[in-house]
PDB file of N, CA and C in Angstrom:
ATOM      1  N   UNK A   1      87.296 105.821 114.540  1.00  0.00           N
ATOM      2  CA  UNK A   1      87.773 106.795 115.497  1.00  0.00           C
ATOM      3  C   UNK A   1      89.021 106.270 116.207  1.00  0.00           C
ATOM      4  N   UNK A   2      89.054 104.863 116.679  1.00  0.00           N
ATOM      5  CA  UNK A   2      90.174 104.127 117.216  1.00  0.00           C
ATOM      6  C   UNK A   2      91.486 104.220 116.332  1.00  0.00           C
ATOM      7  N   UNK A   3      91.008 103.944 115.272  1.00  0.00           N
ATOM      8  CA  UNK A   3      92.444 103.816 114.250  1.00  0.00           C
ATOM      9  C   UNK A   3      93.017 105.333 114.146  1.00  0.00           C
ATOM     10  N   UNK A   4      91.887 106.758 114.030  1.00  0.00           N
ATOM     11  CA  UNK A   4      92.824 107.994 113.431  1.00  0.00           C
ATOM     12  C   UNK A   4      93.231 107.962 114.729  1.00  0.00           C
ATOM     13  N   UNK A   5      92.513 107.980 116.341  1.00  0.00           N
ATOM     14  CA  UNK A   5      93.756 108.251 117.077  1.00  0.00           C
ATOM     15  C   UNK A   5      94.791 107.500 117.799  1.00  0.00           C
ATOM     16  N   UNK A   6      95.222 106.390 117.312  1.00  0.00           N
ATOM     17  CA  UNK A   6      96.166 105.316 117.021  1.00  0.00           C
ATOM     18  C   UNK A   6      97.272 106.403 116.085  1.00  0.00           C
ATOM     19  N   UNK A   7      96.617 106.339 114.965  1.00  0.00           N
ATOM     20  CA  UNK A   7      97.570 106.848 113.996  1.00  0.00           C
ATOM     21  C   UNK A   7      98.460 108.295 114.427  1.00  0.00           C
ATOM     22  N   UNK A   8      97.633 108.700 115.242  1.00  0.00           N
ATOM     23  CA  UNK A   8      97.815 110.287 115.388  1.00  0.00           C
ATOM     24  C   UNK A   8      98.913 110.246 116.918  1.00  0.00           C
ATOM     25  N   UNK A   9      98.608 109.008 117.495  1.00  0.00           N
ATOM     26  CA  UNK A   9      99.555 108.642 118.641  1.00  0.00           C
ATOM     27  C   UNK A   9     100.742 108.677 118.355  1.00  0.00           C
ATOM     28  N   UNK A  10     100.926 107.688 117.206  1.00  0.00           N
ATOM     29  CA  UNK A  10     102.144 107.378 116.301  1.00  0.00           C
ATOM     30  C   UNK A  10     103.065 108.507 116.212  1.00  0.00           C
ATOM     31  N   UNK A  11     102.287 109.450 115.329  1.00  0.00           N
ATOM     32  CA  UNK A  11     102.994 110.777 114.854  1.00  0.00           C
ATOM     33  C   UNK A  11     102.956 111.231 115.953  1.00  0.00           C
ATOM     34  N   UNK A  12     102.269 111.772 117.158  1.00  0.00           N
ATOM     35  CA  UNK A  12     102.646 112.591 117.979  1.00  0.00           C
ATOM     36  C   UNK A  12     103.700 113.485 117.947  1.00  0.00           C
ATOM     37  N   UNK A  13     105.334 112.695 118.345  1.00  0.00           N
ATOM     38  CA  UNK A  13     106.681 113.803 118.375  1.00  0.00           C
ATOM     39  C   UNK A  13     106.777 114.278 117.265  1.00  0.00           C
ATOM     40  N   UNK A  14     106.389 114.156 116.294  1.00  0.00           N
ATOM     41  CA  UNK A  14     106.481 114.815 115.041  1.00  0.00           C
ATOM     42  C   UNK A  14     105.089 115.556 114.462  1.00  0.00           C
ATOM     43  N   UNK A  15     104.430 115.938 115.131  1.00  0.00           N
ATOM     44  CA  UNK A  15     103.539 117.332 114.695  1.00  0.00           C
ATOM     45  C   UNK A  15     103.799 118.282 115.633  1.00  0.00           C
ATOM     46  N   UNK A  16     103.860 119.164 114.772  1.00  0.00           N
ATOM     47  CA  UNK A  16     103.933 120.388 115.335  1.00  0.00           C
ATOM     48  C   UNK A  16     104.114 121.584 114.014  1.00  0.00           C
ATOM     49  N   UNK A  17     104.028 122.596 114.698  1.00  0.00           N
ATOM     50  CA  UNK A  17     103.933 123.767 113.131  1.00  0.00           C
ATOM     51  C   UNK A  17     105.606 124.136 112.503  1.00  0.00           C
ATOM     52  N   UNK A  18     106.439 123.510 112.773  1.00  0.00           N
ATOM     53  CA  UNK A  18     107.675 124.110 112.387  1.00  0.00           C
ATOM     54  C   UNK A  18     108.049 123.371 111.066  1.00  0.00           C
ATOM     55  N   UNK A  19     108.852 123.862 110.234  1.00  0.00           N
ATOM     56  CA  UNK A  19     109.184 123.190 108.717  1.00  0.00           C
ATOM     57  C   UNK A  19     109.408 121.633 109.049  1.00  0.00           C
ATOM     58  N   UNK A  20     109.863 121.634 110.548  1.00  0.00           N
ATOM     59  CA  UNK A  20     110.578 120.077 110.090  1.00  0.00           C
ATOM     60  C   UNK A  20     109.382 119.069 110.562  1.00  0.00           C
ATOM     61  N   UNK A  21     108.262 119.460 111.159  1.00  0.00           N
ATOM     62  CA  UNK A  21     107.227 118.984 111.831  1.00  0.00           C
ATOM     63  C   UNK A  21     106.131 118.734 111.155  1.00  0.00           C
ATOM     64  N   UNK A  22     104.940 117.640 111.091  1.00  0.00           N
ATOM     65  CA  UNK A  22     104.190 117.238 110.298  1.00  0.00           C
ATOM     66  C   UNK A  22     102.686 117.924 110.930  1.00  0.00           C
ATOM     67  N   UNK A  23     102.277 118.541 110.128  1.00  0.00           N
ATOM     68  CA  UNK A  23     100.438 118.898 110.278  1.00  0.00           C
ATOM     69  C   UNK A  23      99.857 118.028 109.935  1.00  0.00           C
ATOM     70  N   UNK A  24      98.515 118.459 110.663  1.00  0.00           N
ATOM     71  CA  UNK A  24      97.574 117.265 110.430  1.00  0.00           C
ATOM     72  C   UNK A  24      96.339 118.143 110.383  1.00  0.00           C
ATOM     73  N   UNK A  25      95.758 118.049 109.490  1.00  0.00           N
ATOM     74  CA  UNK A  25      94.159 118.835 109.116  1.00  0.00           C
ATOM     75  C   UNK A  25      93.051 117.638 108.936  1.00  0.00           C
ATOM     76  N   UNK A  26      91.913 117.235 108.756  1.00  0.00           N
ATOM     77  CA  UNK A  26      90.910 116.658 109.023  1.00  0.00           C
ATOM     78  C   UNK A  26      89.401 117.116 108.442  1.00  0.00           C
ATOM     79  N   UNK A  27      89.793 116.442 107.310  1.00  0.00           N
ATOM     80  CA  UNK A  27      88.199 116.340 106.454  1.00  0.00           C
ATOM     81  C   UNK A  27      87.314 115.551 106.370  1.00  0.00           C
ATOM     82  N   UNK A  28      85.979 115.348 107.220  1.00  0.00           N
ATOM     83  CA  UNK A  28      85.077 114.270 107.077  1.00  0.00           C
ATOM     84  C   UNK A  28      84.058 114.420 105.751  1.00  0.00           C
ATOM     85  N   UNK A  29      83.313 113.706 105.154  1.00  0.00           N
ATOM     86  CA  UNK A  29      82.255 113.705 104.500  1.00  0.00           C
ATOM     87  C   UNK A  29      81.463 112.511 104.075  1.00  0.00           C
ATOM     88  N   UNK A  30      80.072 113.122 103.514  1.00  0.00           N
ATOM     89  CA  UNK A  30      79.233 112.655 103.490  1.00  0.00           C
ATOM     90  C   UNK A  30      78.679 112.605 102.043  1.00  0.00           C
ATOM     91  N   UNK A  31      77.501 113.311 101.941  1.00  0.00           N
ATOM     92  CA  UNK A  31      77.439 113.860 100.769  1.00  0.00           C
ATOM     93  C   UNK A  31      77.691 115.318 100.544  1.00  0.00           C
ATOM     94  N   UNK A  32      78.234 115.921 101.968  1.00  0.00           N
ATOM     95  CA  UNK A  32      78.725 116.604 102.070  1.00  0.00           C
ATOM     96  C   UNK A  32      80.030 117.059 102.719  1.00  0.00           C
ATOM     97  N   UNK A  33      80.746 117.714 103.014  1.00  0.00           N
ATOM     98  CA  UNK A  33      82.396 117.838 103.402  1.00  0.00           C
ATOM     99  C   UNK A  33      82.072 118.698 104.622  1.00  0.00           C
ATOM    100  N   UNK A  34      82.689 118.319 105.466  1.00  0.00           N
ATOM    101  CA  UNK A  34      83.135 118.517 107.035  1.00  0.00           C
ATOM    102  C   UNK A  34      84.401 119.640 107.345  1.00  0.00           C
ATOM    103  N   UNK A  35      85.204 120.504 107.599  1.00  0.00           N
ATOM    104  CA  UNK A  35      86.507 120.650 107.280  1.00  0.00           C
ATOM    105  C   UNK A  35      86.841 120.554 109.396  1.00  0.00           C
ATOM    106  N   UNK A  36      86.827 119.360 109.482  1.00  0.00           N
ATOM    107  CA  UNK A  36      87.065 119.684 111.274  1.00  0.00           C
ATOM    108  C   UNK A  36      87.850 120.283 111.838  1.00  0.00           C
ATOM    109  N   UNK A  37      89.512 120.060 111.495  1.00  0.00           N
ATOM    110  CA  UNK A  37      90.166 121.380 111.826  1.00  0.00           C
ATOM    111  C   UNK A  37      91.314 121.149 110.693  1.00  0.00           C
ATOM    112  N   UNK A  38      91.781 122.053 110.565  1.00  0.00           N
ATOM    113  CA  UNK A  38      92.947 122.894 109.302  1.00  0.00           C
ATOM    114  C   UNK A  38      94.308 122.230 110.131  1.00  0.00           C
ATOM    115  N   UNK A  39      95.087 122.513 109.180  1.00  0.00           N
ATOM    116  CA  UNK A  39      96.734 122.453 109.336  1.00  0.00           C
ATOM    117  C   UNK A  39      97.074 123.247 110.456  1.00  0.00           C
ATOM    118  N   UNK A  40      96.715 123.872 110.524  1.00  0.00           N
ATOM    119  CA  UNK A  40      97.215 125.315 111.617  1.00  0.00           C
ATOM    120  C   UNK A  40      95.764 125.566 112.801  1.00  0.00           C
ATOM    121  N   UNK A  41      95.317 124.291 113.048  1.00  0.00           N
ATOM    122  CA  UNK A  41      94.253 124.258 114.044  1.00  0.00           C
ATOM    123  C   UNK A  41      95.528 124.104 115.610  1.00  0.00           C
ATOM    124  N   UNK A  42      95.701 122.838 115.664  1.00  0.00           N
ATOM    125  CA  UNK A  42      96.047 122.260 116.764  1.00  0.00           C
ATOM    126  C   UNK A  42      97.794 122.293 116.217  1.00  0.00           C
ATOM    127  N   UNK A  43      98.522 122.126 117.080  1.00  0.00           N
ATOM    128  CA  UNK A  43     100.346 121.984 117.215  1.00  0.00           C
ATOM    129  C   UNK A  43     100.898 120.739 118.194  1.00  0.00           C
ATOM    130  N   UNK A  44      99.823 120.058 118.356  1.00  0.00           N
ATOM    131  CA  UNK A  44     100.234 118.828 119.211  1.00  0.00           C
ATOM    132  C   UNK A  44      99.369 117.700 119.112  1.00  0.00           C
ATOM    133  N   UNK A  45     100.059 116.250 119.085  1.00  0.00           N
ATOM    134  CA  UNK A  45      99.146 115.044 118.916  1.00  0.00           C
ATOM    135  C   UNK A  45      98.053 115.004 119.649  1.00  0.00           C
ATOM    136  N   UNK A  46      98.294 115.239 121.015  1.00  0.00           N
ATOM    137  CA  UNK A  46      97.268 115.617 122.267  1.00  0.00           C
ATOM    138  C   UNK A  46      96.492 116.069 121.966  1.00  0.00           C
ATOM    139  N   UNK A  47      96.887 117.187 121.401  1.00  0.00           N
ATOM    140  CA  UNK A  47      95.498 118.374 120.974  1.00  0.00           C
ATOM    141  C   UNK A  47      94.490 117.684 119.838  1.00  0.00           C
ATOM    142  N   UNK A  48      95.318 116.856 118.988  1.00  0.00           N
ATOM    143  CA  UNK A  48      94.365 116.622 117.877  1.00  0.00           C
ATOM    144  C   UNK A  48      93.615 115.074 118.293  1.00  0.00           C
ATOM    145  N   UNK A  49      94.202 114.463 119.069  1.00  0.00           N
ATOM    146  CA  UNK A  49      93.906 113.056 119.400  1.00  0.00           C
ATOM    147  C   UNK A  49      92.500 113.398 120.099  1.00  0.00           C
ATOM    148  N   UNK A  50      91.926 114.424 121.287  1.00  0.00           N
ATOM    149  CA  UNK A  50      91.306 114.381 121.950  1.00  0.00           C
ATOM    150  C   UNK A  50      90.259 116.091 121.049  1.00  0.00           C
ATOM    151  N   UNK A  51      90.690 116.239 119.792  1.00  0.00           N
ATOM    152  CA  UNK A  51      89.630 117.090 118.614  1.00  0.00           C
ATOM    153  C   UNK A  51      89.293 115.793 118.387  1.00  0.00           C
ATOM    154  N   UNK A  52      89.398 114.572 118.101  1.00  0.00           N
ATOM    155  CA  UNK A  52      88.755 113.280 117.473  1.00  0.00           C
ATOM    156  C   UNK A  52      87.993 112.967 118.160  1.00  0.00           C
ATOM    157  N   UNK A  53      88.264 112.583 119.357  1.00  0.00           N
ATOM    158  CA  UNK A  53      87.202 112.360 120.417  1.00  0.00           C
ATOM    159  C   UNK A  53      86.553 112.502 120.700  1.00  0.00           C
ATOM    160  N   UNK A  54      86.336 114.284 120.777  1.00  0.00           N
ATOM    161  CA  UNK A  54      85.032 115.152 120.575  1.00  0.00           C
ATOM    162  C   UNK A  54      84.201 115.182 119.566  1.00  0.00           C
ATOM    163  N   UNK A  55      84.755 114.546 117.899  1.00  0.00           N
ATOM    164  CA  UNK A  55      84.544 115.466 117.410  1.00  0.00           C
ATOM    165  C   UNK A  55      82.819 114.448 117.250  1.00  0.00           C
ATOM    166  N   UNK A  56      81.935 115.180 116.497  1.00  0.00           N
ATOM    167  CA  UNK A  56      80.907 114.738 115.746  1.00  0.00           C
ATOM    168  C   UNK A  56      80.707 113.967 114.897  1.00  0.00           C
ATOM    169  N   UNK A  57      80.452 112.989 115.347  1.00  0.00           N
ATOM    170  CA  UNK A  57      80.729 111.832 113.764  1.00  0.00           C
ATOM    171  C   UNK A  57      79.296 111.053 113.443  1.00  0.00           C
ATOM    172  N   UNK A  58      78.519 111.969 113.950  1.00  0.00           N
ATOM    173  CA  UNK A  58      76.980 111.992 113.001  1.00  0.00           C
ATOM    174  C   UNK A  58      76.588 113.028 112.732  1.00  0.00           C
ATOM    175  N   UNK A  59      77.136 113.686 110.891  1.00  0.00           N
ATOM    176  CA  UNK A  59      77.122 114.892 110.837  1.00  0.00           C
ATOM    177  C   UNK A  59      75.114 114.959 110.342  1.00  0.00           C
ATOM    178  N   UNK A  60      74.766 114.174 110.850  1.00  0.00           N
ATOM    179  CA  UNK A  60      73.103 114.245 110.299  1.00  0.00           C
ATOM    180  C   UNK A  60      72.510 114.988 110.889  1.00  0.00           C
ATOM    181  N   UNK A  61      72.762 115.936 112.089  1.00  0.00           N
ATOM    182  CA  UNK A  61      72.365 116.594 112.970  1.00  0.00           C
ATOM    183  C   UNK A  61      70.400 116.040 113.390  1.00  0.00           C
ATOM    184  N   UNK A  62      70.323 115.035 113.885  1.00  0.00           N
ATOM    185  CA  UNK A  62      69.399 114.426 114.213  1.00  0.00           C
ATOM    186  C   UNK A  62      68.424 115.293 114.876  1.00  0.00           C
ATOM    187  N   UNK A  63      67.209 115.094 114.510  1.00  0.00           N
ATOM    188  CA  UNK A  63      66.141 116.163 115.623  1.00  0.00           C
ATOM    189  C   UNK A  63      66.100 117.619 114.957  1.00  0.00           C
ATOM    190  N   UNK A  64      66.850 118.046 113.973  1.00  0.00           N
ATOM    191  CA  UNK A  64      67.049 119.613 113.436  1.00  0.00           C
ATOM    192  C   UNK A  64      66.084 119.591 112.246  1.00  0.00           C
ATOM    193  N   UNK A  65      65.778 118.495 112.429  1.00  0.00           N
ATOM    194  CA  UNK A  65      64.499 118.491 111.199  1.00  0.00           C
ATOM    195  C   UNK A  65      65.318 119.003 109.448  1.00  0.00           C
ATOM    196  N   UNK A  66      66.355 118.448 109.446  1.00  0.00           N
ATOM    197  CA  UNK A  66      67.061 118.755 108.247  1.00  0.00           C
ATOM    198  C   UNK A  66      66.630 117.820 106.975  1.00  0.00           C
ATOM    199  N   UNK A  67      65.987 118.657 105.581  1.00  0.00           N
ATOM    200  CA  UNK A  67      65.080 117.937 104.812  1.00  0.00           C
ATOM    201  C   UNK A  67      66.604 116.905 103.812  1.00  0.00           C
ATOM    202  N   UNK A  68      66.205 115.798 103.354  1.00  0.00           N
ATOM    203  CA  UNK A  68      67.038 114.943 102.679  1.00  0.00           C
ATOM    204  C   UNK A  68      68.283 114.413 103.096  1.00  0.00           C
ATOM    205  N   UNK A  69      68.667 113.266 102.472  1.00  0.00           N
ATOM    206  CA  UNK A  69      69.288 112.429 103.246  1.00  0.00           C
ATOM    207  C   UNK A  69      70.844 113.136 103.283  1.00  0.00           C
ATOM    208  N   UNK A  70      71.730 112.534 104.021  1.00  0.00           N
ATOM    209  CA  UNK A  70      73.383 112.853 104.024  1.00  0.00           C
ATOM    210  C   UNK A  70      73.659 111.757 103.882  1.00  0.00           C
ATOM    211  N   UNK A  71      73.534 110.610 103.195  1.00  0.00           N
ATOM    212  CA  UNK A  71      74.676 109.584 103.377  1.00  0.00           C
ATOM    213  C   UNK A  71      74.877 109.434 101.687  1.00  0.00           C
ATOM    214  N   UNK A  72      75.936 108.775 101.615  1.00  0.00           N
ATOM    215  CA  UNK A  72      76.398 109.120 100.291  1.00  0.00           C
ATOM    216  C   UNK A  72      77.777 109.357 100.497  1.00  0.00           C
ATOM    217  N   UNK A  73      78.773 108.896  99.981  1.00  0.00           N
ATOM    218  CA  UNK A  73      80.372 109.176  99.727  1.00  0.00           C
ATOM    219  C   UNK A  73      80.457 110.305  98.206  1.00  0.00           C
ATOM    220  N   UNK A  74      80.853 111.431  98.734  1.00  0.00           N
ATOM    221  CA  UNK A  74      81.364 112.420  97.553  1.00  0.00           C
ATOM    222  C   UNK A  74      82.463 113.268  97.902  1.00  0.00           C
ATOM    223  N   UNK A  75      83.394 111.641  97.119  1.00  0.00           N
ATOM    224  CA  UNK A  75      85.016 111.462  97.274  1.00  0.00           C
ATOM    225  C   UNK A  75      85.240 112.904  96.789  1.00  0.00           C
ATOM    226  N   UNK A  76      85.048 113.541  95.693  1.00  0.00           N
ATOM    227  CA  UNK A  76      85.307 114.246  94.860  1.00  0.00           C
ATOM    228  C   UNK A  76      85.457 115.606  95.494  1.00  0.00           C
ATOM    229  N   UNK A  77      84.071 115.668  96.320  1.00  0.00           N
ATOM    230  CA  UNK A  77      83.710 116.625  97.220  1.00  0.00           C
ATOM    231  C   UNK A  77      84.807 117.170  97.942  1.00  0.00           C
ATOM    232  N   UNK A  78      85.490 116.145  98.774  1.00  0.00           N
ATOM    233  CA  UNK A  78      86.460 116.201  99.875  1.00  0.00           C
ATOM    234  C   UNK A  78      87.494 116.000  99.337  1.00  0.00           C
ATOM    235  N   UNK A  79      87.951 115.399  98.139  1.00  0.00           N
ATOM    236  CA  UNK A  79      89.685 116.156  97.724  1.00  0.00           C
ATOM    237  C   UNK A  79      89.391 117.773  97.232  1.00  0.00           C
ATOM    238  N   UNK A  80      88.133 117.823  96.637  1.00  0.00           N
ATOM    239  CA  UNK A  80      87.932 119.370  95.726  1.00  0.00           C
ATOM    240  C   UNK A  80      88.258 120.206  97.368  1.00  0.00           C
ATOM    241  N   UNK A  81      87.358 120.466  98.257  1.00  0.00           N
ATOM    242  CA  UNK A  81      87.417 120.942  99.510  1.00  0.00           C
ATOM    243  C   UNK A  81      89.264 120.617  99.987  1.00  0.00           C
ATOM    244  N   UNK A  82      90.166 119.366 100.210  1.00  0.00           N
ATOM    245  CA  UNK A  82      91.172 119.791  99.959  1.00  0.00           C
ATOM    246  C   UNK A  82      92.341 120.738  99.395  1.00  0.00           C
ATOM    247  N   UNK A  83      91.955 120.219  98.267  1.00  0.00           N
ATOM    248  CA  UNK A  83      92.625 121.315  97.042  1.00  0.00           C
ATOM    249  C   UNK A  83      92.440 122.585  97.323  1.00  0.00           C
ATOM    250  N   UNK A  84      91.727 122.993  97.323  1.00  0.00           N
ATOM    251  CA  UNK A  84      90.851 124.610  97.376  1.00  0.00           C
ATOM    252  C   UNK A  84      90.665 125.131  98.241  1.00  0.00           C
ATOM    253  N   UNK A  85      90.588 124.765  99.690  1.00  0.00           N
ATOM    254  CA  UNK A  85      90.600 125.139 101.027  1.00  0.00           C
ATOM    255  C   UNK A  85      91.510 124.792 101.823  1.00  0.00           C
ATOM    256  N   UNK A  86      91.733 123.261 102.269  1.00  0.00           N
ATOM    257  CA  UNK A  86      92.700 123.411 103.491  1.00  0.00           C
ATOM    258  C   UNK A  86      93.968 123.309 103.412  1.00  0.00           C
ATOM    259  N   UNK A  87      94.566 122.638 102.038  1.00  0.00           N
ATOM    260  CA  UNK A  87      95.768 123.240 101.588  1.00  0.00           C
ATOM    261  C   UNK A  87      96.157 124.532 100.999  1.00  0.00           C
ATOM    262  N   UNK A  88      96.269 125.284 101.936  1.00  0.00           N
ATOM    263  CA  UNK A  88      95.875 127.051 101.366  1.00  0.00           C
ATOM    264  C   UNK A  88      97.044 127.539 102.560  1.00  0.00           C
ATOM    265  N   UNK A  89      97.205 128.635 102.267  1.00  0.00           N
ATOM    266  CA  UNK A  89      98.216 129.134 103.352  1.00  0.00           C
ATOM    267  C   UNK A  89      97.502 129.732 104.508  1.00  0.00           C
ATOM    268  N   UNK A  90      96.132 129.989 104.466  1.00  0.00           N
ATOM    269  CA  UNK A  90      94.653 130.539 105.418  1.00  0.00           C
ATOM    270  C   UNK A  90      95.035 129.580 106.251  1.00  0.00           C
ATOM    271  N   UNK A  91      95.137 128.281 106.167  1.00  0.00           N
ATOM    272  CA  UNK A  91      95.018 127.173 106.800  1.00  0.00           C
ATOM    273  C   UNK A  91      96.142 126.396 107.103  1.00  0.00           C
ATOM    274  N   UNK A  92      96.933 126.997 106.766  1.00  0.00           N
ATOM    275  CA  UNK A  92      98.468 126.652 107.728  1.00  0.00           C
ATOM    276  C   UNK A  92      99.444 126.160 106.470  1.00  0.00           C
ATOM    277  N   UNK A  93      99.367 125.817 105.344  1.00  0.00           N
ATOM    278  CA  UNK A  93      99.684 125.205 104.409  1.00  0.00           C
ATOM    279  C   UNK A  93     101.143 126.299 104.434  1.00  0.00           C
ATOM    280  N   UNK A  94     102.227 124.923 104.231  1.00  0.00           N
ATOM    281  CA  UNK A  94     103.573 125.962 104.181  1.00  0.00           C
ATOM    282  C   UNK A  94     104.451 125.420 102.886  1.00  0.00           C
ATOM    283  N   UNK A  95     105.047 126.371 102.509  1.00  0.00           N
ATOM    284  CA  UNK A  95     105.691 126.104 100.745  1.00  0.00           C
ATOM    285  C   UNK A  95     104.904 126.212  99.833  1.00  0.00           C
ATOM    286  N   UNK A  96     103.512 126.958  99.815  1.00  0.00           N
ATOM    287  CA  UNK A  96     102.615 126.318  98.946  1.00  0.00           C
ATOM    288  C   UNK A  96     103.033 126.058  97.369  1.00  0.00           C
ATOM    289  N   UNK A  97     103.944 127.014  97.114  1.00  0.00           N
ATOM    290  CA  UNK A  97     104.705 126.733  95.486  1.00  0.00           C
ATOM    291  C   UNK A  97     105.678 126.075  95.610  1.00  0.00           C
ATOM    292  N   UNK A  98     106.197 125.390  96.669  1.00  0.00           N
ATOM    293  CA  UNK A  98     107.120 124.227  96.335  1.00  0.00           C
ATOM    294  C   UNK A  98     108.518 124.702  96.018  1.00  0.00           C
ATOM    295  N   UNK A  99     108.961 126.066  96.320  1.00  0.00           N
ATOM    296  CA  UNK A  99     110.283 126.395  96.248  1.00  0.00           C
ATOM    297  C   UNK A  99     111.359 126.153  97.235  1.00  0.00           C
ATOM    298  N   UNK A 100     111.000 125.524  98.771  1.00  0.00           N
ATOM    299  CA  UNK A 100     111.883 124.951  99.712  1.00  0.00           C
ATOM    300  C   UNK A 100     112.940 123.458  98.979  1.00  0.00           C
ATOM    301  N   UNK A 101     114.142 123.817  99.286  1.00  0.00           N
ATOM    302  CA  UNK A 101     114.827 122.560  99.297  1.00  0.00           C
ATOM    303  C   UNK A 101     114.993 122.118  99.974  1.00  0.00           C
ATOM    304  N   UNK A 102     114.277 120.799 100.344  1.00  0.00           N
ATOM    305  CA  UNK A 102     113.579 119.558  99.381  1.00  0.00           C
ATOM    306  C   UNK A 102     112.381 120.599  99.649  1.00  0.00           C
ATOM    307  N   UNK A 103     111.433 120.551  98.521  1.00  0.00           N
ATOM    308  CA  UNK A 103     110.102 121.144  98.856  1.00  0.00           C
ATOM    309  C   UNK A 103     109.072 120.230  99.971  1.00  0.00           C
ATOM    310  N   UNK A 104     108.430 120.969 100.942  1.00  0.00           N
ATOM    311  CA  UNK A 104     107.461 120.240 101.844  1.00  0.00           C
ATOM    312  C   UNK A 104     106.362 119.695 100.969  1.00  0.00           C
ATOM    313  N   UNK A 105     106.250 118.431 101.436  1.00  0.00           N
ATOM    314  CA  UNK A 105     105.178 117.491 101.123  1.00  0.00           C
ATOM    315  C   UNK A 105     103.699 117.526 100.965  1.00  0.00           C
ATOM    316  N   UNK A 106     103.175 117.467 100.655  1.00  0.00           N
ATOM    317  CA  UNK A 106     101.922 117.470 100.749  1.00  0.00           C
ATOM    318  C   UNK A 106     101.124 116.162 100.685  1.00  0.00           C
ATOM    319  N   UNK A 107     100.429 115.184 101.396  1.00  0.00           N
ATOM    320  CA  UNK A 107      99.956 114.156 101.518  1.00  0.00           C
ATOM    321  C   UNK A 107      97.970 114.571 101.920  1.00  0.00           C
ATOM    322  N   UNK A 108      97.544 113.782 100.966  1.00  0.00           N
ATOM    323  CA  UNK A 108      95.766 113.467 101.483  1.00  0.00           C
ATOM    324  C   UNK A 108      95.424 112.471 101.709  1.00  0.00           C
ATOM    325  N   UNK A 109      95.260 111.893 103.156  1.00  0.00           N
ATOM    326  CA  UNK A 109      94.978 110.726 102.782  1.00  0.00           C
ATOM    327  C   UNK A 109      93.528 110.115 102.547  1.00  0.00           C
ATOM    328  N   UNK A 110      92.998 109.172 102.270  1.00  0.00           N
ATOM    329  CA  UNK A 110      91.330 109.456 101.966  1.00  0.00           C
ATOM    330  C   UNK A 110      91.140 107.710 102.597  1.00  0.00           C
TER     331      UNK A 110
END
């Protein structure tokens, strides 16, 4: 939790929703995928530094009497949930065909 909002400090002046500005979306998982917030959730480091803070980071929901385990890494899970969901234009994703010169980037980091 220390390090993403370190990292997210960093970027700060540079997120925001405009072409020249960097998004930041947020996928946790388990054996299952999290999508905490999208590209087009938050428009400021602030905003997303203190979504970390809050956010839930025992998605086991303890006490809900939920049958079988969640732990387990399913890497696969959470780029597929990438791919297919939060890089989407639903979710703030801009250029999605890559026709801007220079085309916008797309980075996952895992």
């Amino acid at each position: 939790q220390d390090f993403l909002i370190a990292f997210v400090e960093e970027l700060g002046p540079c997120i925001g929703r405009s072409d020249s500005k960097t998004q930041i979306g947020m996928i946790s998982y388990d054996a299952k995928t999290y999508n905490n917030f999208y590209l087009n959730t938050y428009s400021s480091g602030a905003a997303i530094s203190q979504a970390i803070q809050d956010m839930d980071w025992n998605h086991n929901n303890v006490g809900k009497n939920i049958k079988g385990s969640r732990c387990g890494t399913a890497t696969f899970k959470a780029l597929n949930e990438a791919r297919l969901v939060a890089l989407t234009e639903a979710h703030g994703i801009r250029d999605p065909l890559g026709i801007k010169s220079p085309p916008i980037k797309k980075v996952v980091i895992v």
